[in-house]
Protein backbone atom coordinates (compact mmCIF):
# COMPACT_ATOMS: atom_id res chain seq x y z
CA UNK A 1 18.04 9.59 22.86
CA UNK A 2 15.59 8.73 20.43
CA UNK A 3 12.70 9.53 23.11
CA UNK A 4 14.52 13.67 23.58
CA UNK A 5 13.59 13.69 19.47
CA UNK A 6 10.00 12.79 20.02
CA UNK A 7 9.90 15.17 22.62
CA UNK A 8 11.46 17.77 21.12
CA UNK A 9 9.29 16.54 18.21
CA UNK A 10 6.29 17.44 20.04
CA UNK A 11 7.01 20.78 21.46
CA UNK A 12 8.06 21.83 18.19
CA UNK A 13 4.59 20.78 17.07
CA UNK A 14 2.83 22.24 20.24
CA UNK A 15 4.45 25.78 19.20
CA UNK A 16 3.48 25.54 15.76
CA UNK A 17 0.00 24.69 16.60
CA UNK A 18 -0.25 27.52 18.95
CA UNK A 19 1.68 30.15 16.57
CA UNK A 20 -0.89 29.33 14.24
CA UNK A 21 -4.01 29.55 16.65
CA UNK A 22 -2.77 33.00 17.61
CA UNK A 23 -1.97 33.99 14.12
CA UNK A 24 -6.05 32.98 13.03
CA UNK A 25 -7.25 34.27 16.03
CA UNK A 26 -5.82 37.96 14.85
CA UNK A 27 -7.15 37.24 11.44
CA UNK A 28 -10.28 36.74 12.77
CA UNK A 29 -10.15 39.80 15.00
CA UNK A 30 -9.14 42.39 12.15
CA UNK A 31 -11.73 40.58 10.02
CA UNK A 32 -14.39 41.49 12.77
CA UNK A 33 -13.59 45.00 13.48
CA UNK A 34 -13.50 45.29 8.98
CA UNK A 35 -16.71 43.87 9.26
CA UNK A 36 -17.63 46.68 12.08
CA UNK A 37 -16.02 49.28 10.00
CA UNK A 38 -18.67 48.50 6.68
CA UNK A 39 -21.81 48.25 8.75
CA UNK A 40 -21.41 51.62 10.52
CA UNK A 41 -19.72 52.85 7.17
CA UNK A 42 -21.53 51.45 4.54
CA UNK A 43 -24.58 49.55 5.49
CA UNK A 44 -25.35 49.15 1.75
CA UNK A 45 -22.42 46.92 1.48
CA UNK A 46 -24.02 43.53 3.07
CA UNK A 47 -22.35 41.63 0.61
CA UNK A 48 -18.77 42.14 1.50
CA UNK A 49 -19.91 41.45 5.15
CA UNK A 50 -21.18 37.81 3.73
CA UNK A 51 -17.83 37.46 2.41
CA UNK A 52 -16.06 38.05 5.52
CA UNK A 53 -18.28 35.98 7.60
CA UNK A 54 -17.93 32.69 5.15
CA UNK A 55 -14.15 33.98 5.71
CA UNK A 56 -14.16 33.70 9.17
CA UNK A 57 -16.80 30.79 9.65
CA UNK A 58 -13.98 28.94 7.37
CA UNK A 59 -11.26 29.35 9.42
CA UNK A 60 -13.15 28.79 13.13
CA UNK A 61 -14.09 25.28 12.16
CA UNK A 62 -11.12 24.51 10.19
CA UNK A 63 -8.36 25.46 12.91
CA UNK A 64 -10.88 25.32 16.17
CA UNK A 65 -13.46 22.93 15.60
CA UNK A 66 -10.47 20.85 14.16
CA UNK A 67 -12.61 19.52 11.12
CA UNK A 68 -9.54 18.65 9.56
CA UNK A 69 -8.54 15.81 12.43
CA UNK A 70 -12.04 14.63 11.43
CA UNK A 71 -10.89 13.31 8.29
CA UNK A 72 -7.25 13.46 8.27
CA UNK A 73 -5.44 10.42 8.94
CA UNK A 74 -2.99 12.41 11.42
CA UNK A 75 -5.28 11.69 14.62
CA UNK A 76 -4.33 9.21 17.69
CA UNK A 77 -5.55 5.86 18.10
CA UNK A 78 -7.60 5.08 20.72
């Protein structure tokens, strides 16, 4: 019994994970095509594209490069 928890445990965790990866992936999509939008718009505007690509930088090594496993104390033991 106690194994179908951990299981369940970690397919509830696998779908979180992934809800979230899709989720920042989107972000980081509608972030790109803004960032489209202001340099055909509004080249002027560099700033706001610096912005949005700290923004985005951010969240790719936060939820991709997993920086946070790094030095989080949730990682496996090897």
């Amino acid at each position: 019994m106690a194994k179908d928890k951990e299981v369940k445990s970690v397919d509830e965790r696998r779908k979180e994970v992934l809800r979230n990866g899709a989720i920042i992936l989107s972000l980081l999509g509608v972030l790109t095509f803004g960032e489209f939008l202001v340099a055909v718009i509004a080249p002027p505007w560099t700033f706001i594209l610096w912005i949005a690509a700290l923004w985005k930088t951010f969240y790719v090594v936060k939820d991709y490069m997993h920086i946070g496993r790094v030095f989080g104390g949730d990682g496996e033991a090897h």
